[in-house]
Protein backbone atom coordinates (compact mmCIF):
# COMPACT_ATOMS: atom_id res chain seq x y z
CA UNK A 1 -13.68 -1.04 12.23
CA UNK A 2 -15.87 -1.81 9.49
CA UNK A 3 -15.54 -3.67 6.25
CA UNK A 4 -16.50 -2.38 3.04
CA UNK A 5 -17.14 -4.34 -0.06
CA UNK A 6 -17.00 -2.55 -3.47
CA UNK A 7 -18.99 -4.70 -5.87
CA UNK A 8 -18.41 -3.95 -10.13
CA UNK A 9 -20.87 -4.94 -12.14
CA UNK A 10 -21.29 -5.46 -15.99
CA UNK A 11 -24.67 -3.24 -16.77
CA UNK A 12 -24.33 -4.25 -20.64
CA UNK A 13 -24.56 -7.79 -19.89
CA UNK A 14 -28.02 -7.81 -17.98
CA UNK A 15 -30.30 -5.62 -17.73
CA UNK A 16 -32.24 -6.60 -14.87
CA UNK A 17 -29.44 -5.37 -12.49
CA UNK A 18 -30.99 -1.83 -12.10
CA UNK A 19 -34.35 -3.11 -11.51
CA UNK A 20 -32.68 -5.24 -8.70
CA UNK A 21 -30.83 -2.42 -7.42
CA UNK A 22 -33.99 -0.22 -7.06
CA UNK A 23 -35.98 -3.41 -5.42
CA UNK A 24 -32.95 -3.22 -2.70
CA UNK A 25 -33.10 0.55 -2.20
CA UNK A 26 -29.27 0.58 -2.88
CA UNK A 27 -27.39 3.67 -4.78
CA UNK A 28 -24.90 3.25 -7.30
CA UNK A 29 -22.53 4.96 -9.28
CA UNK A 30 -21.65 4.44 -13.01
CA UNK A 31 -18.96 4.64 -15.52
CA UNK A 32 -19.75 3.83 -18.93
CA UNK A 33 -21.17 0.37 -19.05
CA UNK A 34 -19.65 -0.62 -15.64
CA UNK A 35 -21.91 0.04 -12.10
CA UNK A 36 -20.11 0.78 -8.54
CA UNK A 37 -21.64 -0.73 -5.69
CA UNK A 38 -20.05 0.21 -2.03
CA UNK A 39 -21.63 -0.98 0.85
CA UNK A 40 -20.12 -2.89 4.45
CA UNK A 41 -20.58 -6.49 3.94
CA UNK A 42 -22.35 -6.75 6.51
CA UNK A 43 -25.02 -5.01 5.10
CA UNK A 44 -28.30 -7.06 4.11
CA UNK A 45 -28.78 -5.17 1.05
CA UNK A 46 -25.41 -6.33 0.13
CA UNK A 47 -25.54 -9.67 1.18
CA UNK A 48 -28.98 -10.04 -0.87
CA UNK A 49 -27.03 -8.25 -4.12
CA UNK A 50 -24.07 -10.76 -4.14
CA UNK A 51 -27.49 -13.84 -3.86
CA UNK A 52 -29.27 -12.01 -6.71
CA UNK A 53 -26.48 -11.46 -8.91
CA UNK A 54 -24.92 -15.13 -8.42
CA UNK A 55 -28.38 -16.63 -9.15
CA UNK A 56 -28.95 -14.99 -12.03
CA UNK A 57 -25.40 -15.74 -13.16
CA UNK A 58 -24.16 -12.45 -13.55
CA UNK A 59 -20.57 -11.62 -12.60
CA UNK A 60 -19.25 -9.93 -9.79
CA UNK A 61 -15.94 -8.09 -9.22
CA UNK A 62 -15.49 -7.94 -5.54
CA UNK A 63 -12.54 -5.73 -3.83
CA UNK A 64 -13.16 -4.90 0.29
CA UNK A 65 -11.40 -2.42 2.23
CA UNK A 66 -11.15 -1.75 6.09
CA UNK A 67 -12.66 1.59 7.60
CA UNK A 68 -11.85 2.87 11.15
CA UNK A 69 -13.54 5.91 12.52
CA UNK A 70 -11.24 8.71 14.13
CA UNK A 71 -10.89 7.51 17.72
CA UNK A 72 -9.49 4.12 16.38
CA UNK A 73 -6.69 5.90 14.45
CA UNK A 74 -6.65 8.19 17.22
CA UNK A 75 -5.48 5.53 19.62
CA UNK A 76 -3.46 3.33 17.87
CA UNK A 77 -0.53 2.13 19.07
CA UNK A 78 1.12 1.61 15.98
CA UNK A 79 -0.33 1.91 12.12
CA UNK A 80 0.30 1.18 8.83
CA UNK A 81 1.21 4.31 6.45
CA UNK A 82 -0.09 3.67 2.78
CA UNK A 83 0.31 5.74 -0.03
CA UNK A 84 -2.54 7.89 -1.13
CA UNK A 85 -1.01 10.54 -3.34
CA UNK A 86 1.44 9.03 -6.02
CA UNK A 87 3.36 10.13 -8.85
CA UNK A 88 5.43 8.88 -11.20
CA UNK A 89 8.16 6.17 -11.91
CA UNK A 90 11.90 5.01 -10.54
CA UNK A 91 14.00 5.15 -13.77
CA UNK A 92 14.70 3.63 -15.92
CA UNK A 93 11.16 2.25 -16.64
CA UNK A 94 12.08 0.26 -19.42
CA UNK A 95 12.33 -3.57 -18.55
CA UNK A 96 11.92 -2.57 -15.00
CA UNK A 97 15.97 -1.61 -15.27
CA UNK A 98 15.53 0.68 -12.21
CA UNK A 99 15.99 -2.31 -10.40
CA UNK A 100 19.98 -2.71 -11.69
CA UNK A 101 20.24 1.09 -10.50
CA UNK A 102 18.78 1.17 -7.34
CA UNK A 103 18.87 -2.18 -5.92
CA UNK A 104 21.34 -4.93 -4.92
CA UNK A 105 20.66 -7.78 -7.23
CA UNK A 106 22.01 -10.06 -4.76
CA UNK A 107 19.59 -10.15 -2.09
CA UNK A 108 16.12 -11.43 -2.43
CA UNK A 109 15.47 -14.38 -4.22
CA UNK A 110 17.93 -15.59 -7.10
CA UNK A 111 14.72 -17.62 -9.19
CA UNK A 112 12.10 -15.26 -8.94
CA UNK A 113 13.91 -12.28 -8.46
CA UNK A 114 11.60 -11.54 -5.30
CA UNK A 115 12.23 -9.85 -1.97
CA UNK A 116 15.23 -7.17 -3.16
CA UNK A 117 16.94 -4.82 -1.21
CA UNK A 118 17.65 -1.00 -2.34
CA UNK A 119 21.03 0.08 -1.92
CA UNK A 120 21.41 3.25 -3.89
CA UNK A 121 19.01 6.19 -4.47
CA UNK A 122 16.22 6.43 -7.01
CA UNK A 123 16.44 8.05 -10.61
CA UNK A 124 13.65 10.23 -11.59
CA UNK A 125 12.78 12.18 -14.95
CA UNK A 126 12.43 15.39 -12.96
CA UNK A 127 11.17 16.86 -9.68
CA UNK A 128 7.91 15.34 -8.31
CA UNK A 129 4.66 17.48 -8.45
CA UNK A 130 3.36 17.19 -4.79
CA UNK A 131 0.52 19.60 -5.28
CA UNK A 132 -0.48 21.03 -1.64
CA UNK A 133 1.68 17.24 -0.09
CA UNK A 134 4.41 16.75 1.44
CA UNK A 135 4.88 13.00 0.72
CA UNK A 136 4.37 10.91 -2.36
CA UNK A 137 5.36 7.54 -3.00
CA UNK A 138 6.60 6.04 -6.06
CA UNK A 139 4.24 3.73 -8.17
CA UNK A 140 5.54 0.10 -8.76
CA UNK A 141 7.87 0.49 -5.37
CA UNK A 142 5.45 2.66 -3.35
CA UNK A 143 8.69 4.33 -1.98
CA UNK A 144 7.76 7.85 -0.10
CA UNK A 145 9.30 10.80 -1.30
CA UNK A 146 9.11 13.73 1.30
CA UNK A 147 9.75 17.52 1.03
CA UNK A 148 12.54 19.09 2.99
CA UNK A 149 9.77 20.37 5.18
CA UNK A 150 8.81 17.20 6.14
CA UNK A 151 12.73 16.26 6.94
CA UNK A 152 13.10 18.45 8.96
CA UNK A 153 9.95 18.06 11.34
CA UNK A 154 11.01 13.94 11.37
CA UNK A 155 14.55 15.59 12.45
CA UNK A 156 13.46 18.48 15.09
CA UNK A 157 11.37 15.27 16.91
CA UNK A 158 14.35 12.65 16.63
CA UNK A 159 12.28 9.87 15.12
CA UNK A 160 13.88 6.69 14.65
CA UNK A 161 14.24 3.88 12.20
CA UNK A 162 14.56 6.52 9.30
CA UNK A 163 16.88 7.93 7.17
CA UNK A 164 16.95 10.51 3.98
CA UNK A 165 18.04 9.13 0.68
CA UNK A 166 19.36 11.82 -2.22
CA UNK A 167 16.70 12.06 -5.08
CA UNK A 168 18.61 11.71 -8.54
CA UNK A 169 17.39 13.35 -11.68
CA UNK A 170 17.85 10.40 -14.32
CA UNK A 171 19.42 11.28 -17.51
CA UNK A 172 21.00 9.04 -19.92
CA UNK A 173 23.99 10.46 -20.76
CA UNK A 174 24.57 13.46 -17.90
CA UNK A 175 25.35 13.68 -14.37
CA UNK A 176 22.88 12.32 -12.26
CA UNK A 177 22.53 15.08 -9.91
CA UNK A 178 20.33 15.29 -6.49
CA UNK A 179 16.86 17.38 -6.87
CA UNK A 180 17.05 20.01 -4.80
CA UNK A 181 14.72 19.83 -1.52
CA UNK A 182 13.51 16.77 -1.77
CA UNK A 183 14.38 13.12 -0.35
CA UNK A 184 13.94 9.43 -0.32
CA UNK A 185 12.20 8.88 3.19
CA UNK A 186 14.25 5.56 3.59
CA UNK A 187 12.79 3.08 6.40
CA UNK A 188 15.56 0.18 7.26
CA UNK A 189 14.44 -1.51 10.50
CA UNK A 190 12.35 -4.66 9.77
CA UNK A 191 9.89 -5.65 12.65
CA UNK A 192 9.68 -9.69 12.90
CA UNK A 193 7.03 -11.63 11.08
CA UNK A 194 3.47 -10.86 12.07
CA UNK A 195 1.57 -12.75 14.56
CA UNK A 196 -0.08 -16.34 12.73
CA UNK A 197 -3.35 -14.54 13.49
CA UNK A 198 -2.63 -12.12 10.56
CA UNK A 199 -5.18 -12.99 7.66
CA UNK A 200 -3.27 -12.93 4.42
CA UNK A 201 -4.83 -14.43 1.26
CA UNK A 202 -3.05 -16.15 -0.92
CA UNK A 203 -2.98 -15.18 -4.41
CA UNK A 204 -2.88 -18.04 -7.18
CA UNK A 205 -2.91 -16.58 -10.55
CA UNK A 206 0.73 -15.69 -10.41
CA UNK A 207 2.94 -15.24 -13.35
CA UNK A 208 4.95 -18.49 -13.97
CA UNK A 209 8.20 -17.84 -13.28
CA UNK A 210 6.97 -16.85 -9.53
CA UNK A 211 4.47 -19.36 -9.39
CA UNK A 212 7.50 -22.26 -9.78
CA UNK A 213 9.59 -20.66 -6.86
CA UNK A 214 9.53 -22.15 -3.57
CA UNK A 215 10.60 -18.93 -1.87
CA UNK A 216 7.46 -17.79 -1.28
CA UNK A 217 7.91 -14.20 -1.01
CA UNK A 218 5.29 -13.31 -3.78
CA UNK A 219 1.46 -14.24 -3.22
CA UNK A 220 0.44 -12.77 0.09
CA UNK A 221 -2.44 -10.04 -0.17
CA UNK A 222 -4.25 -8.07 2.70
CA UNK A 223 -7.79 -7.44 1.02
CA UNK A 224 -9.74 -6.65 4.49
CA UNK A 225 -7.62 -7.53 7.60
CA UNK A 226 -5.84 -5.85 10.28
CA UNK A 227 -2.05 -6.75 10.75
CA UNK A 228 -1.37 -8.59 13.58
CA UNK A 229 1.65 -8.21 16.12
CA UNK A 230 2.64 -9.52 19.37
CA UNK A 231 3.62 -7.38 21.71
CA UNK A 232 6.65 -9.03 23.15
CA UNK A 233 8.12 -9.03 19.00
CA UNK A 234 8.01 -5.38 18.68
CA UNK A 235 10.10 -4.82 21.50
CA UNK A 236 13.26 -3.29 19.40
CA UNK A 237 10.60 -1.15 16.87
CA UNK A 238 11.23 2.09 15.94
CA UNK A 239 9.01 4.98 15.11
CA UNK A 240 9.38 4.07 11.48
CA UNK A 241 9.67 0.05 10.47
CA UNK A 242 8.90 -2.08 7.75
CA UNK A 243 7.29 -5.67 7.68
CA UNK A 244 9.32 -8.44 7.52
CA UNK A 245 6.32 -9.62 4.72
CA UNK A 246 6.86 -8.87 1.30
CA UNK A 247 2.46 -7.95 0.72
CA UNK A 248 0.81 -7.66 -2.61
CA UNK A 249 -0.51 -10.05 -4.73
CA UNK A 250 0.91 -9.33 -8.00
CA UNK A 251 4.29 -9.61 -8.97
CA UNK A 252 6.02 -7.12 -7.31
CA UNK A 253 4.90 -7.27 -3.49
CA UNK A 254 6.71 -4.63 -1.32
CA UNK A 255 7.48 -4.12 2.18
CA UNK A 256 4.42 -1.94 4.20
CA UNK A 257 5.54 0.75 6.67
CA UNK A 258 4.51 0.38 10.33
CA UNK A 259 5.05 4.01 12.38
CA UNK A 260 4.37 4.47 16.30
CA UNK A 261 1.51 7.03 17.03
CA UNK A 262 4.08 9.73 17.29
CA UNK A 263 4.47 9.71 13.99
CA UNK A 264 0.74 9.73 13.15
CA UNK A 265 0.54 12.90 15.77
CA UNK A 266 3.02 14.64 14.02
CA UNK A 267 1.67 14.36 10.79
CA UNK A 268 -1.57 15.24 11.82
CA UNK A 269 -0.23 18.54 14.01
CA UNK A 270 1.43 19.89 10.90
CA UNK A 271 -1.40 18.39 8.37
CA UNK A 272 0.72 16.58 6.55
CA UNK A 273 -1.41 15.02 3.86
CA UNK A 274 -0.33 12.31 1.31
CA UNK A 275 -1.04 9.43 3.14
CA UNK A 276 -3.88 6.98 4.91
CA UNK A 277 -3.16 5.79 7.99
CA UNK A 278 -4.23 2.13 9.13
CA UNK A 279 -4.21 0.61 12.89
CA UNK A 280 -2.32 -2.52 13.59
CA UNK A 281 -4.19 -5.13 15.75
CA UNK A 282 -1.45 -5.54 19.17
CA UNK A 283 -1.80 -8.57 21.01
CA UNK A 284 -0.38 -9.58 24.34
């Protein structure tokens, strides 16, 4: 596994950062007056960058991701799925309402209104353009919506810990009717809280009504580190599961899905495409 920081720089604001650039030997690539920098941080030519840069005061964005190589995924006991392919919006979008029609108000946290459970299926405007996929998930909720296709491979292997949720077209004032072929690939069984070795960071710059709560549920990010489980907590997993942990630093943090390795073989078997898949660090 490697680690791979993405550096954004301002090229407006000095000029002397492609001069430094070419002194490093390091490639780029640019958008407007913004320059994309993507090296593992590990790297001396990226270590040196972030020196240069700092010293001459100019600022640095600074995102990292994690990068496995086949075997790794290959071998996995379990693994995260993450969206890669997403399209559009639960309804209605206005005021985030779609919350009122698809989840129970009830659950989560009363303050902050964090940590809700859906109940009822999504609203969309219309069917979902999945290109050459088979699974999308839903920005804001990044909830997977799967073809019938797809159902019916998760079916034909008995896969556990999932279920299919009707697709409703959203209309204001007319039935709200299920779209044809497609459904909500709904994961119910949480896994216990990862292993203390798990390093989350802990986002501060929350908005103020979550920032007040005590709950908690809002803050955690993963921005370059395995989930951690151990071994004797997974014992009642299924092949589909979702983390106890509400992840994502902004306001709306969701659950993460956590499949076996018979999942990832099956997508991969039938090239499904759609998604990334992720190992999770087991510990005994």
């Amino acid at each position: 596994m490697k680690v791979i920081g993405r550096l954004t720089l301002n090229r407006k604001k000095d000029e002397s950062i492609q001069s430094t650039l070419t002194s490093l030997e390091i490639e780029s690539s640019i958008y407007e007056d913004l320059e994309f920098i993507e090296l593992p941080i590990d790297d001396p030519r990226y270590i040196s960058l972030k020196q240069e840069m700092t010293k001459k005061g100019v600022s640095i964005a600074e995102t990292k991701r994690m990068e496995f190589d086949s075997e790794e995924i290959e071998t996995a006991e379990y693994l995260r799925m993450a969206p890669k392919a997403q399209w559009g919006f639960p309804q209605p979008e206005d005021d985030f309402d779609y919350l009122n029609e698809s989840y129970d108000l009830s659950s989560g946290c009363l303050k902050c209104r964090q940590g809700r459970r859906q109940n009822r299926p999504f609203l969309l405007k219309g069917m979902p353009k999945f290109g050459r996929n088979d699974i999308i998930a839903l920005f804001w909720v990044y909830e997977f919506i799967i073809t019938e296709k797809l159902r019916n491979l998760i079916e034909k292997e008995n896969l556990t810990g999932a279920d299919f949720y009707p697709v409703r077209r959203y209309r204001k004032s007319a039935p709200r009717i299920p779209l044809p072929g497609i459904y909500q690939l709904h994961v119910a069984n949480d896994l216990p809280p990862m292993s203390p070795k798990t390093k989350f960071e802990f986002v501060t710059d929350l908005p103020k009504n979550i920032e007040s709560c005590g709950c908690n549920i809002a803050g955690k990010n993963l921005p370059a580190a395995q989930m951690v489980y151990d071994r004797i907590s997974l014992k009642n997993a299924k092949d589909f599961n979702r983390t106890s942990e509400f992840i994502g630093g902004g306001a709306y943090p969701t659950q993460k899905i956590i499949i076996t390795n018979m999942v990832f073989q099956l997508f991969k078997k039938n090239k499904i495409r759609g998604v990334d898949f992720i190992p999770v660090l087991i510990e005994d």
